[in-house]
N, C-alpha and C. Protein backbone atom coordinates (compact mmCIF):
# COMPACT_ATOMS: atom_id res chain seq x y z
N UNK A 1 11.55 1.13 -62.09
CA UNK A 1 10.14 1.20 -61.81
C UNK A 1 9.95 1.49 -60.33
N UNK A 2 8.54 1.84 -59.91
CA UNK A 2 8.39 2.12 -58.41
C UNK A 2 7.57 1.15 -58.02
N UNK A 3 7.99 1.01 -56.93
CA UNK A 3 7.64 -0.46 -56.28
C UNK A 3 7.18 -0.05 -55.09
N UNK A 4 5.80 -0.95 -54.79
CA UNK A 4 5.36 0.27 -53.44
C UNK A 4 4.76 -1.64 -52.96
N UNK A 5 5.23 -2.72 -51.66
CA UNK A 5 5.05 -3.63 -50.92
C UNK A 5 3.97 -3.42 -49.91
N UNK A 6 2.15 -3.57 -49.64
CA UNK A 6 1.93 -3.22 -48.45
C UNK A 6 1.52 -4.70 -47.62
N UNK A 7 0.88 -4.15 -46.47
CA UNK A 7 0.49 -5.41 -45.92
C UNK A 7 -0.55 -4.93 -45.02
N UNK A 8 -1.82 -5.59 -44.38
CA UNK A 8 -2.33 -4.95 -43.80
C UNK A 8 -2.41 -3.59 -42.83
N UNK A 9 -0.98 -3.66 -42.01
CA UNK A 9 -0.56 -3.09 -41.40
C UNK A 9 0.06 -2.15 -41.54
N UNK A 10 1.10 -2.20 -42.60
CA UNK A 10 2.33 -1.31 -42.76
C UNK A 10 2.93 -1.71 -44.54
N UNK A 11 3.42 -0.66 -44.55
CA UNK A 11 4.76 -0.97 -46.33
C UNK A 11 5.55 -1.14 -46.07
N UNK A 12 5.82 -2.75 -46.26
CA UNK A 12 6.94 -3.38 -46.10
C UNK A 12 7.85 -3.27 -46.94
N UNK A 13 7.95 -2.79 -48.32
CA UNK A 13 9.35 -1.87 -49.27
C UNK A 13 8.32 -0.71 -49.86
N UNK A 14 9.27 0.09 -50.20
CA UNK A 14 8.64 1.08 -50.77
C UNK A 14 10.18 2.30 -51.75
N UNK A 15 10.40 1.85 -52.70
CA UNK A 15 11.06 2.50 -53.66
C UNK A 15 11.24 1.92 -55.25
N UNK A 16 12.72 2.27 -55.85
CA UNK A 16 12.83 1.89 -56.78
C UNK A 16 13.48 0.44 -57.17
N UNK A 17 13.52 -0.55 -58.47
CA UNK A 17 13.99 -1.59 -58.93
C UNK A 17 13.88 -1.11 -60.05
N UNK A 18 14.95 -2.60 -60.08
CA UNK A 18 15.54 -2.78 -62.15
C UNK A 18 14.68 -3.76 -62.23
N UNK A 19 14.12 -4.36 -61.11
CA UNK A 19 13.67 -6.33 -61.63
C UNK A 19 12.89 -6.65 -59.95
N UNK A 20 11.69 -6.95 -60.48
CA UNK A 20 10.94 -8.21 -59.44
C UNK A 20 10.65 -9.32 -59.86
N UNK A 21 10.77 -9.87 -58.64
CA UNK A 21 10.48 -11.73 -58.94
C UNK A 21 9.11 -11.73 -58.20
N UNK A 22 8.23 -12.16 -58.93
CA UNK A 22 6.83 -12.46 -57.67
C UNK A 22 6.39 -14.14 -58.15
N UNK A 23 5.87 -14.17 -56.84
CA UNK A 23 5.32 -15.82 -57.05
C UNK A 23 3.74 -15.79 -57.35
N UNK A 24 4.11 -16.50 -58.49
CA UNK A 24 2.67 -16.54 -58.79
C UNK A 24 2.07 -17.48 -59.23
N UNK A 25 0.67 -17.70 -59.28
CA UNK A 25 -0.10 -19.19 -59.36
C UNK A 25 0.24 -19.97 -60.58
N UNK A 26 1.13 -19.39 -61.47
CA UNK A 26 1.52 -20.11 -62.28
C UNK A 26 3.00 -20.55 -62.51
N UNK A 27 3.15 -19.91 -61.36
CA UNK A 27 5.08 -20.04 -60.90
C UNK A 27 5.49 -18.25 -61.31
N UNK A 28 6.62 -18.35 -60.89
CA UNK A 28 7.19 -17.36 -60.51
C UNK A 28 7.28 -16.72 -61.76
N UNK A 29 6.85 -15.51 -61.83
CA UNK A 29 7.31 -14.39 -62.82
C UNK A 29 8.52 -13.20 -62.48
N UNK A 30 9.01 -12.67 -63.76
CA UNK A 30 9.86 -11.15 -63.56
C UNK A 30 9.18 -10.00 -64.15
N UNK A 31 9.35 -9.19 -63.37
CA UNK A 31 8.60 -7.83 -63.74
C UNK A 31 9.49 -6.79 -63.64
N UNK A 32 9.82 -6.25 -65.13
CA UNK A 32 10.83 -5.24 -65.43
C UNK A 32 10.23 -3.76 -65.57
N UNK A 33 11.08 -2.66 -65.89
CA UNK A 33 11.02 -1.53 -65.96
C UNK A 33 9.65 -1.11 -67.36
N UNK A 34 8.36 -0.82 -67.32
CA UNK A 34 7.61 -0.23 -68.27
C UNK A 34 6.82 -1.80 -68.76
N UNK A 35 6.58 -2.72 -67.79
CA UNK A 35 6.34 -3.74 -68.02
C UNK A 35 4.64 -3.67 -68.23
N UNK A 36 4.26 -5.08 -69.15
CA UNK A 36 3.06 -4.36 -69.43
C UNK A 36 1.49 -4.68 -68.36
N UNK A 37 1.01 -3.90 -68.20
CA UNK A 37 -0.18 -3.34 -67.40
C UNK A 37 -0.80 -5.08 -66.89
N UNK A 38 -1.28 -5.07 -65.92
CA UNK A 38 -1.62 -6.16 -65.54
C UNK A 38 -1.85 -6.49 -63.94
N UNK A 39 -2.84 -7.20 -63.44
CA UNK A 39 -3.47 -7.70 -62.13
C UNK A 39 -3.62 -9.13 -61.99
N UNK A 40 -2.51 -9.69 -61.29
CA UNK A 40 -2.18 -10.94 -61.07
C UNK A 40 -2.07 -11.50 -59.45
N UNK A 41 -3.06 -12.66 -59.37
CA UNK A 41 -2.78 -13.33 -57.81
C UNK A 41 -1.49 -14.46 -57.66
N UNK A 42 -1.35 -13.87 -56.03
CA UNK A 42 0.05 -14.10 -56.21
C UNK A 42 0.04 -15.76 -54.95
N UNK A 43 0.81 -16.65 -54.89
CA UNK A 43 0.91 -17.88 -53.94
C UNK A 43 1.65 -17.40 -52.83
N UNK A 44 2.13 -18.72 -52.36
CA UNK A 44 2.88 -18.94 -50.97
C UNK A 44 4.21 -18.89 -52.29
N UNK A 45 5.43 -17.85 -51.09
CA UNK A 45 6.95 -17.70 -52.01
C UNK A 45 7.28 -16.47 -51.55
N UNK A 46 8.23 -16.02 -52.22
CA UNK A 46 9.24 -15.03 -52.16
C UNK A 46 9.25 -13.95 -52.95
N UNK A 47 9.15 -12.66 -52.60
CA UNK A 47 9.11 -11.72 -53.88
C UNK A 47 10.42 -11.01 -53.59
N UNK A 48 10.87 -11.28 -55.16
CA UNK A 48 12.70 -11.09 -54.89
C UNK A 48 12.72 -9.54 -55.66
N UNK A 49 13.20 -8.15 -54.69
CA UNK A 49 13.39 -7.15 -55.31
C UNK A 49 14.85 -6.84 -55.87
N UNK A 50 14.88 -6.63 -56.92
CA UNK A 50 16.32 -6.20 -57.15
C UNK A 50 16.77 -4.44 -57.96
N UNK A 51 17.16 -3.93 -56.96
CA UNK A 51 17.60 -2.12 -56.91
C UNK A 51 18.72 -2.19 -57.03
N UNK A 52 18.91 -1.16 -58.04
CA UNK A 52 20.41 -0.58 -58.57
C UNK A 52 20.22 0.71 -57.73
N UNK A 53 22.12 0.38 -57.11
CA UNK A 53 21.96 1.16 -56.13
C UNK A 53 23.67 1.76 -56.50
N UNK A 54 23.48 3.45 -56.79
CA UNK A 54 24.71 3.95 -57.57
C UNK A 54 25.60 4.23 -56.55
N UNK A 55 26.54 4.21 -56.52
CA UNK A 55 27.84 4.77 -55.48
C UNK A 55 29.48 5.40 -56.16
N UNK A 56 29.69 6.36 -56.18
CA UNK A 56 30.85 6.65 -56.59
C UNK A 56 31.98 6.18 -55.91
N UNK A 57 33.06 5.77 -56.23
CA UNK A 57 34.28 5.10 -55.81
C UNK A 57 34.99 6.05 -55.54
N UNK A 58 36.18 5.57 -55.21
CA UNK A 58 37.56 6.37 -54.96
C UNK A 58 38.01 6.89 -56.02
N UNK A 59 38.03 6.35 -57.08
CA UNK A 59 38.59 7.25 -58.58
C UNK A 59 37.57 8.05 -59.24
N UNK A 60 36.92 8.52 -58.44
CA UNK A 60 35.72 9.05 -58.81
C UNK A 60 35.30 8.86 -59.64
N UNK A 61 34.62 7.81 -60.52
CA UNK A 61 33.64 7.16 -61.36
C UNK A 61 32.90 6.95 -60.87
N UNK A 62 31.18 6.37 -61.40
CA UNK A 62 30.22 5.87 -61.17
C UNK A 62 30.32 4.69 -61.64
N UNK A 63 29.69 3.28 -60.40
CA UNK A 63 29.81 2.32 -60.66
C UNK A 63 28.10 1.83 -59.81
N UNK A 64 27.77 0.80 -60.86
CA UNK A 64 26.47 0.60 -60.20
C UNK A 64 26.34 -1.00 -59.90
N UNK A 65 25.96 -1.52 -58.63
CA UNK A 65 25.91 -2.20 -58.13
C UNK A 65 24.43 -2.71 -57.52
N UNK A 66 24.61 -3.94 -57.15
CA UNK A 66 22.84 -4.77 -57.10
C UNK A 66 22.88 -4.84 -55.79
N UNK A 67 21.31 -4.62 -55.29
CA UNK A 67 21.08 -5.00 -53.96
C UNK A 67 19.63 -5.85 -54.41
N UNK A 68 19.47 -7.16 -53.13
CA UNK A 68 18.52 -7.90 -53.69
C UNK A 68 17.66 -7.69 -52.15
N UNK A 69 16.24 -7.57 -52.27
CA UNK A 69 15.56 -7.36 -50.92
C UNK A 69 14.99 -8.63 -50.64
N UNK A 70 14.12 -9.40 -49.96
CA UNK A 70 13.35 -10.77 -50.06
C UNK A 70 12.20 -10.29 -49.28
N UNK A 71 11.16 -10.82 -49.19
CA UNK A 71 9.96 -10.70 -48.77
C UNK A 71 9.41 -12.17 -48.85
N UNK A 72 8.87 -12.86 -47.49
CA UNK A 72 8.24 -13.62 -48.03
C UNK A 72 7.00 -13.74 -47.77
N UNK A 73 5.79 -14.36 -48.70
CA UNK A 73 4.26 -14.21 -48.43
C UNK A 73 3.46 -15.42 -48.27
N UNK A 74 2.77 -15.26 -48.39
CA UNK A 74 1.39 -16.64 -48.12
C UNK A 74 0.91 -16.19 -49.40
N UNK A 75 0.13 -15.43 -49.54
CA UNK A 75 -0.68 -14.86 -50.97
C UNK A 75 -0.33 -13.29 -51.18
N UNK A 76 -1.51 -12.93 -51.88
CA UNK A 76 -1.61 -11.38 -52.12
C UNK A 76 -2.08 -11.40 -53.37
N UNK A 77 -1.90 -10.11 -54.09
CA UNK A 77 -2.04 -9.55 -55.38
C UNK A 77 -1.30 -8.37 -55.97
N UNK A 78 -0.72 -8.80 -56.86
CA UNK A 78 0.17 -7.57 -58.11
C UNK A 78 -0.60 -6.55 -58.60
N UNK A 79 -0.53 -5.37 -58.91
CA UNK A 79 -0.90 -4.59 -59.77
C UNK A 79 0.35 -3.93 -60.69
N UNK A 80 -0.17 -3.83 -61.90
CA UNK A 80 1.27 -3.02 -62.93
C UNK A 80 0.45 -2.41 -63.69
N UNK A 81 0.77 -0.36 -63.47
CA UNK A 81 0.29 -0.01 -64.37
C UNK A 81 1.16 1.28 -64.18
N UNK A 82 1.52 1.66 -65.96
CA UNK A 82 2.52 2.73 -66.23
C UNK A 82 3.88 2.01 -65.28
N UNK A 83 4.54 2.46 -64.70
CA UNK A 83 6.07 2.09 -63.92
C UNK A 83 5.90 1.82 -62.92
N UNK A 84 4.81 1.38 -62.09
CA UNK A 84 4.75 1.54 -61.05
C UNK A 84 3.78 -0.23 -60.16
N UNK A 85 4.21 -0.56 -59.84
CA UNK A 85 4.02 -2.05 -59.23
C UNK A 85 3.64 -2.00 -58.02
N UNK A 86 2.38 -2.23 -57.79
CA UNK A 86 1.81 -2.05 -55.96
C UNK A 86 1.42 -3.81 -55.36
N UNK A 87 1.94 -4.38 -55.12
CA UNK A 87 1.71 -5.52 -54.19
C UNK A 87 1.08 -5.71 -52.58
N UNK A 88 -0.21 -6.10 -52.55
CA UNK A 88 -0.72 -6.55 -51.54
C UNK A 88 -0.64 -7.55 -51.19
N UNK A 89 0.06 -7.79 -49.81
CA UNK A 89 -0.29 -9.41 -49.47
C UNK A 89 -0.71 -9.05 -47.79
């Protein structure tokens, strides 16, 4: 999915994930790939990004490996609609 982080100022992430963690007023949710449509306020916490990030090896195969980003907020708000996840805080 595309994941676009802003903040008053500036976009603090801006690409792709397999998986977000956002904090939200009812505790923490995950938000996957084609997840369904939705506008949710978010608490004080951590929004945990996690991107598959491909790299070919020495035996030349493809092997795919996790990178996890952290962000942390006071509040904000989620949006999910079609693949694409825009977070304001």
């Amino acid at each position: 999915m595309r994941v676009t982080i802003l903040n008053a100022k500036k976009t603090l992430y801006e690409g792709n994930a397999k998986e977000v963690i956002l904090p939200g007023e009812d505790g923490e949710f995950s938000v996957l790939d084609f997840h369904q449509t939705f506008l949710y306020s978010l608490t004080t916490g951590v929004i945990r990004i996690i991107a598959s990030i491909w790299e070919e090896e020495v035996s030349k195969t493809t092997s795919k490996k996790l990178s996890q980003v952290r962000i942390n907020i006071s509040k904000g708000i989620a949006k999910m609609v079609g693949n694409e996840l825009v977070v304001m805080v």
